[in-house]
Protein backbone atom coordinates (compact mmCIF):
# COMPACT_ATOMS: atom_id res chain seq x y z
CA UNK A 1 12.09 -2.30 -3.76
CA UNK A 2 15.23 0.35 -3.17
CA UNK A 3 17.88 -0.09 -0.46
CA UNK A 4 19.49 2.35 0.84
CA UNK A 5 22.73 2.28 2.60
CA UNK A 6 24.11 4.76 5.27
CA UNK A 7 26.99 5.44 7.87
CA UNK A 8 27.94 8.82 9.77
CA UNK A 9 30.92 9.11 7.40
CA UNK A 10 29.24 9.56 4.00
CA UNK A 11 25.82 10.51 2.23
CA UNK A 12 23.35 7.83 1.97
CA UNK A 13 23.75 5.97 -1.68
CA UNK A 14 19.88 4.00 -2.77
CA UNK A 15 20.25 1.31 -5.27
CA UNK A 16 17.55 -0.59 -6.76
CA UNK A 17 16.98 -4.05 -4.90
CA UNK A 18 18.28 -6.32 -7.20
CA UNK A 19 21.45 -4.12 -7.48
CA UNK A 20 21.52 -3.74 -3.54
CA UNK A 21 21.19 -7.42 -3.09
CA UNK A 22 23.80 -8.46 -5.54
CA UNK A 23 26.45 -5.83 -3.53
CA UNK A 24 25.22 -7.79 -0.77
CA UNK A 25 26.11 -11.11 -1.73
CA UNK A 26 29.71 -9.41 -3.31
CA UNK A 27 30.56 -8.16 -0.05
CA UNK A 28 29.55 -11.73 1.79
CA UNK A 29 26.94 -10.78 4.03
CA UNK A 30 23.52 -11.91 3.82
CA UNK A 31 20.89 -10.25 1.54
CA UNK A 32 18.37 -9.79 4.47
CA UNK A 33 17.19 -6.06 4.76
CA UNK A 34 17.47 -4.60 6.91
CA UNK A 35 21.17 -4.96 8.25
CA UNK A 36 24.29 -3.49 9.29
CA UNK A 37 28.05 -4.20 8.73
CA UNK A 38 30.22 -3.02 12.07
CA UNK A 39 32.91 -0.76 11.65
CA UNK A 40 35.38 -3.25 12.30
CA UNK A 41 34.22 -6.02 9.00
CA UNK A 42 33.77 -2.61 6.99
CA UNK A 43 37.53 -3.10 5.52
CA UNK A 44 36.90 -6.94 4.52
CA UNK A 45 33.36 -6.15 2.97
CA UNK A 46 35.33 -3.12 0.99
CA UNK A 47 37.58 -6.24 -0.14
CA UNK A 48 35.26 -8.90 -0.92
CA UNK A 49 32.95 -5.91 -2.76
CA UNK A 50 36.63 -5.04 -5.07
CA UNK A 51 37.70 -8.15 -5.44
CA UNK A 52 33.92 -9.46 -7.16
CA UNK A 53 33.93 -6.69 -9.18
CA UNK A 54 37.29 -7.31 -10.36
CA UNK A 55 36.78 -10.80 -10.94
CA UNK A 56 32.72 -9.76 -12.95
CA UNK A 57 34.28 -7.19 -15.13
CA UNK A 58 32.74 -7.51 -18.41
CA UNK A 59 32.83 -4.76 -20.92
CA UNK A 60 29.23 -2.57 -21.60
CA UNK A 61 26.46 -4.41 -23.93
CA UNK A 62 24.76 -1.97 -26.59
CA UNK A 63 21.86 -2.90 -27.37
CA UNK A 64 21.42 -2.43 -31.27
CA UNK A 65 17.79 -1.76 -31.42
CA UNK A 66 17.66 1.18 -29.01
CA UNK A 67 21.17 1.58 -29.14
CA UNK A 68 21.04 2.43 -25.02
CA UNK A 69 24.50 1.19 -22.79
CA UNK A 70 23.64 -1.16 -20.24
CA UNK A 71 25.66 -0.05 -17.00
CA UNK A 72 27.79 -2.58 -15.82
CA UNK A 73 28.24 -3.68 -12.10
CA UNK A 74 31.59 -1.94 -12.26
CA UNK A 75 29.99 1.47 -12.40
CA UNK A 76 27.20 0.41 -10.33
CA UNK A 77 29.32 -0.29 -7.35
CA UNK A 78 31.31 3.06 -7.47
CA UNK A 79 28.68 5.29 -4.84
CA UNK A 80 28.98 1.63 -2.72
CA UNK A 81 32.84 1.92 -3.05
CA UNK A 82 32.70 5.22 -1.61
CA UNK A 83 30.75 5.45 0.86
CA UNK A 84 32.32 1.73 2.18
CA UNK A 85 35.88 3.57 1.97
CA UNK A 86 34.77 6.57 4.07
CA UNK A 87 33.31 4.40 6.21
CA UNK A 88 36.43 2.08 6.76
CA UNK A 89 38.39 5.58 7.28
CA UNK A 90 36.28 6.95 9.96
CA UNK A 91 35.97 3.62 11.50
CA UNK A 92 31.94 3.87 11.08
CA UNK A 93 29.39 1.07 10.80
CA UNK A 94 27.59 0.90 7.70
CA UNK A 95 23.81 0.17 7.64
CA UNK A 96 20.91 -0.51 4.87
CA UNK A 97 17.15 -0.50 4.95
């Protein structure tokens, strides 16, 4: 499963589904897709998303035998980040499917 998340003010950012879920429950809202945030609870989802990423930041695991990064949340969330902060600007809701 992918989700994909849109609004007027930015490009559209897809995520895996477990990824799109967990920025889900980091921004508070429910993990049912499809769904929309309204322009006005854009600001506190930017928050909430921040704020759990803050709080989750753990340093990159290497994996020894392959020696590939894992990407962490962090870096995940940036795209989300984005598009929720030109979103919040252009007072736009924010959708995903």
């Amino acid at each position: 499963m992918l989700v994909t998340f849109t609004t007027d003010a930015y490009g559209s950012i897809t995520m895996f589904g477990d990824v799109g879920l967990s920025m889900l429950k980091m921004m508070g809202h429910s993990v049912t897709v499809p769904g929309a945030i309204l322009a006005a609870d854009v600001p506190v989802a930017l928050s909430n998303l921040k704020a759990a990423i803050e709080a989750g930041k753990t340093q990159s695991i290497t994996n020894m035998d392959t020696e590939e990064t894992e990407v962490s949340m962090a870096n995940r969330a940036l795209p989300l980040i984005e598009l929720l902060t030109a979103a919040a600007k252009e007072e736009s809701d924010v959708m995903w499917k």
